[in-house]
C-alpha atoms as a PDB file:
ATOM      1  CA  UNK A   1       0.000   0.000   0.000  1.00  0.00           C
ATOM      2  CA  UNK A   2       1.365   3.683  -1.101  1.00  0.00           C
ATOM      3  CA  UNK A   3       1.788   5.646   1.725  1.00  0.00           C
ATOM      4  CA  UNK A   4       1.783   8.783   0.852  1.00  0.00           C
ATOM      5  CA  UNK A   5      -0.167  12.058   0.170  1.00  0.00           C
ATOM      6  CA  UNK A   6      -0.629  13.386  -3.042  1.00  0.00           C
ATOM      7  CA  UNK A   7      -1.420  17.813  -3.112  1.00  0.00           C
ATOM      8  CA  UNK A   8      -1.538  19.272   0.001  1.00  0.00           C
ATOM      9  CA  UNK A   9      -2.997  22.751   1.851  1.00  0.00           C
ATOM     10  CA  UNK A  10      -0.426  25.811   1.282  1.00  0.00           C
ATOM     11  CA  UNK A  11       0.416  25.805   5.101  1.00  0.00           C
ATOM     12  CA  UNK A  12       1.084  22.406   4.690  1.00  0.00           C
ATOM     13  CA  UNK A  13       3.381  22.714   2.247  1.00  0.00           C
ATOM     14  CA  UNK A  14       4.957  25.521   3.954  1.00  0.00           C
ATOM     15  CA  UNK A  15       5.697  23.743   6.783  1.00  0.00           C
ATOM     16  CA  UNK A  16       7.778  20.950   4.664  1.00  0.00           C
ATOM     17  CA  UNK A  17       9.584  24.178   3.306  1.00  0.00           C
ATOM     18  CA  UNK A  18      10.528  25.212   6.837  1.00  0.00           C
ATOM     19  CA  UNK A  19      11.699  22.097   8.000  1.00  0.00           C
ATOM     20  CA  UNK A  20      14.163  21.215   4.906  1.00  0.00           C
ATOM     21  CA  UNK A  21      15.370  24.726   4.989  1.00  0.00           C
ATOM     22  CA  UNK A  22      16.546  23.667   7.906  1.00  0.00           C
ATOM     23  CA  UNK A  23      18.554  20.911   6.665  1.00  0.00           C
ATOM     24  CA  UNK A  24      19.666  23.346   3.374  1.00  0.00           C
ATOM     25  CA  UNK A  25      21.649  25.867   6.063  1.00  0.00           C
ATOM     26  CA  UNK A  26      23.263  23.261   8.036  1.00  0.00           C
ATOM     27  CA  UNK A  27      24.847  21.413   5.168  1.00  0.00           C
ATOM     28  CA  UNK A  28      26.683  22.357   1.907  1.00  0.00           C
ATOM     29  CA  UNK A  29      25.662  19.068   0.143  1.00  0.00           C
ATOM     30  CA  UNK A  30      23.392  19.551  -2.933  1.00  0.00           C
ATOM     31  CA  UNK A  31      19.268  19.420  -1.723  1.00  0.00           C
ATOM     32  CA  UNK A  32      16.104  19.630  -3.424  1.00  0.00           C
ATOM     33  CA  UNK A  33      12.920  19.075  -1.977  1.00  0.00           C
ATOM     34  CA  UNK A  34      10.098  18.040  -4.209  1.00  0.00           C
ATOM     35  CA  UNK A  35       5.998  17.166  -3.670  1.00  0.00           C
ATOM     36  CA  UNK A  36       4.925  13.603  -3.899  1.00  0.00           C
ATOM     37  CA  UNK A  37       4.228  14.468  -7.787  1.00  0.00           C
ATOM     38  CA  UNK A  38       8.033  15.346  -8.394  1.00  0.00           C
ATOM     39  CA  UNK A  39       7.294  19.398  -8.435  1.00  0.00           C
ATOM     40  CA  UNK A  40      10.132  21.020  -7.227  1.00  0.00           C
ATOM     41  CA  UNK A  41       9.166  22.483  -3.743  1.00  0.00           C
ATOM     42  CA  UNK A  42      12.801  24.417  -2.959  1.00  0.00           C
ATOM     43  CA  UNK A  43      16.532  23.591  -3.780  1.00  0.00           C
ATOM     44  CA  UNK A  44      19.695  25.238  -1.460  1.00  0.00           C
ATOM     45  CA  UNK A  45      22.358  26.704  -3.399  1.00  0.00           C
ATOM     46  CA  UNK A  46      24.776  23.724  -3.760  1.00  0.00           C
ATOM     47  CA  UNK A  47      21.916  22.176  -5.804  1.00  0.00           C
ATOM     48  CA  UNK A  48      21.644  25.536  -7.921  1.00  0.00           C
ATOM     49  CA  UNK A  49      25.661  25.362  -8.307  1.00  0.00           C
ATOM     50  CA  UNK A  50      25.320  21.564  -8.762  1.00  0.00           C
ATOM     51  CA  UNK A  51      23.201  22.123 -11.786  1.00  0.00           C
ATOM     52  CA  UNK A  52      23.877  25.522 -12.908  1.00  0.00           C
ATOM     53  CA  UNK A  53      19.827  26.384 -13.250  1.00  0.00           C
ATOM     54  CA  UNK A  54      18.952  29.379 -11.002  1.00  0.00           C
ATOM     55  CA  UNK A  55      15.952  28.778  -8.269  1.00  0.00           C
ATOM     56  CA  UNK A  56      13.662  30.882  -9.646  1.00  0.00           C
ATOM     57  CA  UNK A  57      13.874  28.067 -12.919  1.00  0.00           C
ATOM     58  CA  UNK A  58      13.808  25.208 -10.681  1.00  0.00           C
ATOM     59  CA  UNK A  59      10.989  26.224  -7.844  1.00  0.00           C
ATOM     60  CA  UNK A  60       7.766  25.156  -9.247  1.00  0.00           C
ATOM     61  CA  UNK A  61       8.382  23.052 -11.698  1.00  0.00           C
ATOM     62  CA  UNK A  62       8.088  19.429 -12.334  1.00  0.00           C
ATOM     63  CA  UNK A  63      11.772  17.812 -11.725  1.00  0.00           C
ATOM     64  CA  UNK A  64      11.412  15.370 -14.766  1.00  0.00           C
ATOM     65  CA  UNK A  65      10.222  18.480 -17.084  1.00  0.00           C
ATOM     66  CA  UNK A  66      13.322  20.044 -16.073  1.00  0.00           C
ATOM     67  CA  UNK A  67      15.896  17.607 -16.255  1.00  0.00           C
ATOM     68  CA  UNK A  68      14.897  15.938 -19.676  1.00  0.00           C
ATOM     69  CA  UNK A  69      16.684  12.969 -21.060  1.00  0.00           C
ATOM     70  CA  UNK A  70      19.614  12.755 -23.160  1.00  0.00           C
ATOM     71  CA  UNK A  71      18.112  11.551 -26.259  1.00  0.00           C
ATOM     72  CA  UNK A  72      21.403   9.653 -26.111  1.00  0.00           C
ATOM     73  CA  UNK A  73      20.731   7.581 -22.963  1.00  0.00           C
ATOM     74  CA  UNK A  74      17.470   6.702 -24.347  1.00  0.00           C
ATOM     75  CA  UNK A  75      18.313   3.129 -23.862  1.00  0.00           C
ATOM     76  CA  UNK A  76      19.415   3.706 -20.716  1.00  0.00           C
ATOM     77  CA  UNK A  77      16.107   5.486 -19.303  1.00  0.00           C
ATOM     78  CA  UNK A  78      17.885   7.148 -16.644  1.00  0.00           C
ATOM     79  CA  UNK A  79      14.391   9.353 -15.797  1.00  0.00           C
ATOM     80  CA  UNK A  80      12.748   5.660 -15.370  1.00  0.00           C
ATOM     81  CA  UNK A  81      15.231   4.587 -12.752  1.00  0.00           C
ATOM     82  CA  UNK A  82      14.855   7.520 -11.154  1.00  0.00           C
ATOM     83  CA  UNK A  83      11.366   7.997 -10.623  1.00  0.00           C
ATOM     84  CA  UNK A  84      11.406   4.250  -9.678  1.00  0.00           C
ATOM     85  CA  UNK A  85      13.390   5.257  -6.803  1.00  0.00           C
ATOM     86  CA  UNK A  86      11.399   7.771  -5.627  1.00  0.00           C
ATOM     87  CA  UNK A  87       8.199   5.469  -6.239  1.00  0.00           C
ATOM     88  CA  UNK A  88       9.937   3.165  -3.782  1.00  0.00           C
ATOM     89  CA  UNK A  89      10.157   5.801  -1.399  1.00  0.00           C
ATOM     90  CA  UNK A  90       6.642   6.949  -1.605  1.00  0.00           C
ATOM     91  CA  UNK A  91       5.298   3.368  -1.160  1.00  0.00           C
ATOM     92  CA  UNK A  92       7.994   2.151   1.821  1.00  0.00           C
ATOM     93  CA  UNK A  93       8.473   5.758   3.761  1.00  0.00           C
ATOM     94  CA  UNK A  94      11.907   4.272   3.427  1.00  0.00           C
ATOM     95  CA  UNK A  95      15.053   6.236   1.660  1.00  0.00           C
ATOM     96  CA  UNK A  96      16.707   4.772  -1.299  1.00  0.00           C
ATOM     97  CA  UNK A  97      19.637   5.045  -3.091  1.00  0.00           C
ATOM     98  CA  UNK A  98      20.808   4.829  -6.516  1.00  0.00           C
ATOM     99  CA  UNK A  99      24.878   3.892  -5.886  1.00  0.00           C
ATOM    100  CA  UNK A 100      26.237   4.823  -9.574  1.00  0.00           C
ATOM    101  CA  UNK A 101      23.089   6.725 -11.899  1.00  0.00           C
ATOM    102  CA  UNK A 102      23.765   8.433 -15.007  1.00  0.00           C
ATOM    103  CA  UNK A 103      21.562  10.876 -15.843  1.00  0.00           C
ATOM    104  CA  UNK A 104      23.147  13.919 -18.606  1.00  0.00           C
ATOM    105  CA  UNK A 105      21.820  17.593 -17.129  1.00  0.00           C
ATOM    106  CA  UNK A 106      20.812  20.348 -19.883  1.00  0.00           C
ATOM    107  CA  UNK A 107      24.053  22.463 -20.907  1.00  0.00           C
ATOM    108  CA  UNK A 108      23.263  26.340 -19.468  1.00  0.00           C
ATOM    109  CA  UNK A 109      25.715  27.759 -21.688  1.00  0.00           C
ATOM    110  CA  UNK A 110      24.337  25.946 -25.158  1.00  0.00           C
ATOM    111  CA  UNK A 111      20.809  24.918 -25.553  1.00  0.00           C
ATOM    112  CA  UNK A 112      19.716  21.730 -26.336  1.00  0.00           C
ATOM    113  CA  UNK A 113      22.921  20.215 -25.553  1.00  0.00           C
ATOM    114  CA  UNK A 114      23.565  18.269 -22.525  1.00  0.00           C
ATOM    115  CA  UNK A 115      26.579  17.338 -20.248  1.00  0.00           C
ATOM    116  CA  UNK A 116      27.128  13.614 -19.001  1.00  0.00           C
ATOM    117  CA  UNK A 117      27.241  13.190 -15.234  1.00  0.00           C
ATOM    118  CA  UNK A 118      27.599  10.333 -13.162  1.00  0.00           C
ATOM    119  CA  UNK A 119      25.501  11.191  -9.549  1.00  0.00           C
ATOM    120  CA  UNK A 120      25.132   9.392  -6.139  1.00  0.00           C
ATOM    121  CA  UNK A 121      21.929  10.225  -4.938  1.00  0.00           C
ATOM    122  CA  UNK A 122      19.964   9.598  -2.076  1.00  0.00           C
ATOM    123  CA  UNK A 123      15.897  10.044  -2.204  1.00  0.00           C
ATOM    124  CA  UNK A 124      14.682  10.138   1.553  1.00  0.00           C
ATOM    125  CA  UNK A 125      10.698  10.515   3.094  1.00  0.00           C
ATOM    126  CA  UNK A 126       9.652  13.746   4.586  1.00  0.00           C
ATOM    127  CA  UNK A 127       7.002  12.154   7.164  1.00  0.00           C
ATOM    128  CA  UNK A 128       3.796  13.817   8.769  1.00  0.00           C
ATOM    129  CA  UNK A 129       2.088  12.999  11.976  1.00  0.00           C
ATOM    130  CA  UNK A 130       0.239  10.175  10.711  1.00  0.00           C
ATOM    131  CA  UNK A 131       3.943   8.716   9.009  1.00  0.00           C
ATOM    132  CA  UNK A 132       2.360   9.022   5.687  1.00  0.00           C
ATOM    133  CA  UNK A 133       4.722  10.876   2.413  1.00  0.00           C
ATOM    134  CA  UNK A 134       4.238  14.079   2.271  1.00  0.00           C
ATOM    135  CA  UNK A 135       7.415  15.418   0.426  1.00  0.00           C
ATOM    136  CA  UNK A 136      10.744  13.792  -1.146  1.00  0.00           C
ATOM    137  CA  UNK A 137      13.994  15.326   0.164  1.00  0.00           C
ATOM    138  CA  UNK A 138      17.028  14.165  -2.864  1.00  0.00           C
ATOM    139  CA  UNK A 139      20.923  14.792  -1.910  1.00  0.00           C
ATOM    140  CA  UNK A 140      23.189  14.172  -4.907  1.00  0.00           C
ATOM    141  CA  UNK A 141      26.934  14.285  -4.560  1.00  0.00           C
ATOM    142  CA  UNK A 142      28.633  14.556  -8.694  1.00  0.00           C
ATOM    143  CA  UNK A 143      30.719  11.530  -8.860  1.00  0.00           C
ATOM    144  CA  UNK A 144      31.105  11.900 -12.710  1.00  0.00           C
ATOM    145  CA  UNK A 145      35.364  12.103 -11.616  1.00  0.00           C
ATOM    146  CA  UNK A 146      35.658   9.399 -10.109  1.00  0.00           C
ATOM    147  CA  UNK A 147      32.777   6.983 -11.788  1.00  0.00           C
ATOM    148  CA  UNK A 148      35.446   4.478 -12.850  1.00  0.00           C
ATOM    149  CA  UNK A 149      36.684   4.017  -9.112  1.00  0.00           C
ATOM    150  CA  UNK A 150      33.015   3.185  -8.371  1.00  0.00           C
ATOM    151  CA  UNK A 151      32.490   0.551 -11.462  1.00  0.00           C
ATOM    152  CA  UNK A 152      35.367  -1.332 -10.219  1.00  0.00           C
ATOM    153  CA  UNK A 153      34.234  -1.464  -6.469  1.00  0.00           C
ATOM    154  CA  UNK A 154      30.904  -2.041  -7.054  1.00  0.00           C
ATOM    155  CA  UNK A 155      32.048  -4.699  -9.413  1.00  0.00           C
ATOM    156  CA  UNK A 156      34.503  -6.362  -6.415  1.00  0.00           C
ATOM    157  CA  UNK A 157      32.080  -6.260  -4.167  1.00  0.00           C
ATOM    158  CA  UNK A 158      29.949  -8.289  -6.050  1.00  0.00           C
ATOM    159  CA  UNK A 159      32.649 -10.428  -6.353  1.00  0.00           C
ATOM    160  CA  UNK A 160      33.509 -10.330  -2.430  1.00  0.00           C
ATOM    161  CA  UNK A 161      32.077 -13.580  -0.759  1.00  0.00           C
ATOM    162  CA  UNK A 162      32.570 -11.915   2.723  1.00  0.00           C
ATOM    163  CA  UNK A 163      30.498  -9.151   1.719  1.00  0.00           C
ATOM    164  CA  UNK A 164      27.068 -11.172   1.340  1.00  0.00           C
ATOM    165  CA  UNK A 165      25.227  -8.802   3.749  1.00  0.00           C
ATOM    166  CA  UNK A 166      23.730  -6.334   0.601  1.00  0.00           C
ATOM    167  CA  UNK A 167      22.905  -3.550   3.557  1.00  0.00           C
ATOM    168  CA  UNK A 168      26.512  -3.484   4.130  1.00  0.00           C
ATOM    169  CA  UNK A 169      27.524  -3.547   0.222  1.00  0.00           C
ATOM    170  CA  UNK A 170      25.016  -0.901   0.378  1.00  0.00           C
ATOM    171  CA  UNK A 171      26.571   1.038   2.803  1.00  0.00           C
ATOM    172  CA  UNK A 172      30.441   0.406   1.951  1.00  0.00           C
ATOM    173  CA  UNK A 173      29.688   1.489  -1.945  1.00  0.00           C
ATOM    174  CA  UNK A 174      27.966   4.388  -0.713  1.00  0.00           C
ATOM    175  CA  UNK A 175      30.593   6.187   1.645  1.00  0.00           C
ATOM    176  CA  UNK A 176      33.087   5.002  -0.990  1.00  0.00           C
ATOM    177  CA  UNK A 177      31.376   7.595  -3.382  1.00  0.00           C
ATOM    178  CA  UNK A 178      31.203  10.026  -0.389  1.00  0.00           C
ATOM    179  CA  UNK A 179      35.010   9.385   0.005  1.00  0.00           C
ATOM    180  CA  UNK A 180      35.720  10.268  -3.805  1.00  0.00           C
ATOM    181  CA  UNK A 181      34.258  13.750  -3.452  1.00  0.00           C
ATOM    182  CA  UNK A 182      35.610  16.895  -2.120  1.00  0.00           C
ATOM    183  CA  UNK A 183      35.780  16.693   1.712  1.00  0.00           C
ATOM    184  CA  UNK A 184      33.626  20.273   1.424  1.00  0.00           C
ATOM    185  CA  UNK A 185      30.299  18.509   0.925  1.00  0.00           C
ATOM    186  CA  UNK A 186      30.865  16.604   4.413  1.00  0.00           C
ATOM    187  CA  UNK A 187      30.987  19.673   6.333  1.00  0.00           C
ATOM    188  CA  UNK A 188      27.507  19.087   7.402  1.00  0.00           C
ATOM    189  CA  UNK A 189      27.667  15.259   7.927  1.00  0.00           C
ATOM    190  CA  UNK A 190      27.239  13.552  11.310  1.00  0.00           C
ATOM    191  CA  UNK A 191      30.092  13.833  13.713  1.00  0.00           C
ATOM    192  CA  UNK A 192      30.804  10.122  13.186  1.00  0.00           C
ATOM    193  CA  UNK A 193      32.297  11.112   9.749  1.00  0.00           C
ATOM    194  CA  UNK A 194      34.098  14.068  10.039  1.00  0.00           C
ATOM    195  CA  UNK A 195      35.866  11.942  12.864  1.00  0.00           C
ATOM    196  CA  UNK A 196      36.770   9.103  10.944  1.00  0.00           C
ATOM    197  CA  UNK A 197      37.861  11.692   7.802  1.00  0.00           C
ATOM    198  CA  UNK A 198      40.233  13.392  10.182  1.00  0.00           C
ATOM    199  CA  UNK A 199      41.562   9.465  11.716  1.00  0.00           C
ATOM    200  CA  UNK A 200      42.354   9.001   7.617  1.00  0.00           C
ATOM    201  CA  UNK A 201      45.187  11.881   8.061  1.00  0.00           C
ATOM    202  CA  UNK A 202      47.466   9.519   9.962  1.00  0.00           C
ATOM    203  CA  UNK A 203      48.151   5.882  10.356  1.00  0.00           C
ATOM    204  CA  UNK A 204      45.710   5.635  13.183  1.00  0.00           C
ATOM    205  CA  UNK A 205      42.246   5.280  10.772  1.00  0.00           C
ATOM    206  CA  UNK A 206      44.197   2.113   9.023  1.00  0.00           C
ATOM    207  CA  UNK A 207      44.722   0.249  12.492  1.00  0.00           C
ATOM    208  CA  UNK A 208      41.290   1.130  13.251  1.00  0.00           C
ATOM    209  CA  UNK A 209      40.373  -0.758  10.212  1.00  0.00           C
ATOM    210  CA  UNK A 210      42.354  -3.454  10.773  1.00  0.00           C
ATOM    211  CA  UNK A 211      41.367  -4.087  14.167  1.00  0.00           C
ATOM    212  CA  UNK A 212      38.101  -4.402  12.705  1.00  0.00           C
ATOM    213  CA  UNK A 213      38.725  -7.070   9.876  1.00  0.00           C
ATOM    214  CA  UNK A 214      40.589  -8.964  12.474  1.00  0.00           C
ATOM    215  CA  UNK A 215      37.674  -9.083  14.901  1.00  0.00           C
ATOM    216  CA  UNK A 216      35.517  -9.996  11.559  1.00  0.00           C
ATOM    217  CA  UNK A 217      37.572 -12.319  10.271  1.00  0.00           C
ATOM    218  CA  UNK A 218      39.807 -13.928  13.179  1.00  0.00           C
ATOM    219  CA  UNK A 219      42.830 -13.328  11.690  1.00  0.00           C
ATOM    220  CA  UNK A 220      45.920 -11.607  12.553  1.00  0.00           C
ATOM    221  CA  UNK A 221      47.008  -7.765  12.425  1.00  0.00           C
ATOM    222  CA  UNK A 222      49.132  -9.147   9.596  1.00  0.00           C
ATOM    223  CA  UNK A 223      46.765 -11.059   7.747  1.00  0.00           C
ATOM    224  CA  UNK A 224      43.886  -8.101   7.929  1.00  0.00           C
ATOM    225  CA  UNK A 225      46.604  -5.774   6.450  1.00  0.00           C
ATOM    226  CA  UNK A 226      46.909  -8.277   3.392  1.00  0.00           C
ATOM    227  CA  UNK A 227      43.086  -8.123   3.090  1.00  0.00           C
ATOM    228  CA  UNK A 228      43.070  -4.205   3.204  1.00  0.00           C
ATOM    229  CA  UNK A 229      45.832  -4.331   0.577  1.00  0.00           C
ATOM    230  CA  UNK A 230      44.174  -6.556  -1.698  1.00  0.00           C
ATOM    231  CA  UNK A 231      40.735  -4.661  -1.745  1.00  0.00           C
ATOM    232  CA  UNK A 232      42.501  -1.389  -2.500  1.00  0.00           C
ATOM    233  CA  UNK A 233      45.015  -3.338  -5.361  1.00  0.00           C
ATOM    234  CA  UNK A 234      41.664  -5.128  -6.885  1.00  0.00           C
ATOM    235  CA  UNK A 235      39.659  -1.798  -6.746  1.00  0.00           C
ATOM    236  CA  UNK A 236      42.545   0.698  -7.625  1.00  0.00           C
ATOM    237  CA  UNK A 237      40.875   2.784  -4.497  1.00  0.00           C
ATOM    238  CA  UNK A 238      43.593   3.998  -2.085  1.00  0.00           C
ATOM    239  CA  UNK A 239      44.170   2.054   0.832  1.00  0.00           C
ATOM    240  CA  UNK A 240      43.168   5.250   3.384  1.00  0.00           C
ATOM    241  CA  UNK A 241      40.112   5.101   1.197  1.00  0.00           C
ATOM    242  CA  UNK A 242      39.016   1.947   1.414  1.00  0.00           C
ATOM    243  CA  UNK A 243      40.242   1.735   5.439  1.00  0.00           C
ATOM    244  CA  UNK A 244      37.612   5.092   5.987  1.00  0.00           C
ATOM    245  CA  UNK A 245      34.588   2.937   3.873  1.00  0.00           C
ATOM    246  CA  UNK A 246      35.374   0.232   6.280  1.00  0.00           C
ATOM    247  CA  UNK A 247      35.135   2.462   9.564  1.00  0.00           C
ATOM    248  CA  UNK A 248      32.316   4.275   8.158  1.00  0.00           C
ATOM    249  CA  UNK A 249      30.373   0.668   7.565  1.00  0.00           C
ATOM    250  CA  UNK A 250      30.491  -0.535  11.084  1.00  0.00           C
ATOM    251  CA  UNK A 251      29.962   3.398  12.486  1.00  0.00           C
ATOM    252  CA  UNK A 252      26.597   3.573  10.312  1.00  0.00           C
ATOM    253  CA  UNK A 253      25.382  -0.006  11.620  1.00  0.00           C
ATOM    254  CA  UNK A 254      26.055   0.875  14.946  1.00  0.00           C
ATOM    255  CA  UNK A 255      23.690   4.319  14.559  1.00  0.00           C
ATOM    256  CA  UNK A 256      21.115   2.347  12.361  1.00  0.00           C
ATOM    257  CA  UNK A 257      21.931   4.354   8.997  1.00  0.00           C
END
């Protein structure tokens, strides 16, 4: 059963307004708040940079009128797997992500040309009283640099038979992606992060993550070294990189996400 609410009374929807803008000042990571029907509600100005389409051509408008396909990805139907995403959140009241989604943005500076990006986004519920869906909140972090770091880890672990838990895949691919942006769009993220992102400066955050594969894996401080090694070797991620994914993974269980 859908569990959401389609329209809504102005102060309603000025509510929703008041409580993401509350989220847009305390972050620099790229928001946009939409209405169960996709119409753009309000965006913060990393989104506006993100995309390089003012608010005033953004607010008001329906998200999938706005950000048109490619008619080169038309085999790839990148609006499809999109809106199926947000479908998912509008009938669970859960978030979902999309790891690794190409979707091409219209060119500002020529029209009816388009540039290729790679995004990591993140659709999440905005929940009334009752807990029905009254608004979709999107962060996107541009991962179009480093897209070819993701295809190989996503590809490993796949491969990884002591990564069958897909929550944790889930989670390891995504603060992978996080890791391969600049550290500017974590300013806002949950003390838990910026932590482990300072550990990464030294040696410590690599012990941490050792201690951790030994504990997981009963071996020895040696033997969870070779294992760090061999992820970052058969992902071509560095091995700080892939320690920090590993820190962040138990971190996020611990908090429940």
């Amino acid at each position: 059963m859908e569990q959401y609410e389609s329209g809504g009374a102005p102060d309603a929807v000025d509510r929703i307004k008041v409580h993401a803008r509350g989220i847009f000042e305390a972050t620099t990571s790229a928001y946009s708040l939409m209405d169960p029907e996709y119409v753009i509600l309000d965006v913060n100005p990393a989104f506006v940079d993100l995309v390089g389409i003012s608010a005033t051509d953004l607010v008001g408008r329906q998200a999938f009128e706005v950000f048109t396909e490619n008619p080169s990805q038309a085999g790839q139907e990148p609006a499809r797997v999109m809106r199926e995403s947000l479908e998912r959140v509008k009938k669970t009241g859960q978030r979902d992500s999309l790891l690794l989604h190409r979707f091409d943005i219209p060119d500002p500076a020529r029209s009816g040309a388009f540039l290729e990006r790679y995004w990591s986004p993140v659709n999440s519920p905005v929940l009334n009283d009752e807990g029905h869906v009254v608004a979709l909140l999107q962060e996107v972090h541009d991962v179009t640099e480093h897209r070819e770091d993701l295809v190989r880890l996503l590809a490993y672990l796949s491969a990884d038979p002591d990564a069958s838990d897909a929550d944790r895949k889930q989670r390891f691919t995504e603060y992978s992606a996080a890791t391969m942006v600049t550290s500017g769009l974590y300013r806002s993220a949950r003390k838990e992060v910026e932590q482990l992102q300072e550990a990464m400066s030294s040696r410590a955050g690599i012990e941490q993550a050792k201690g951790i594969l030994m504990a997981q894996h009963h071996c020895t401080s040696a033997e969870a070294f070779l294992r760090l090694q061999k992820m970052s070797n058969d992902t071509h991620v560095r091995l700080k990189d892939v320690a920090t994914a590993i820190l962040y993974q138990v971190t996020a269980s611990r908090h429940g996400g």
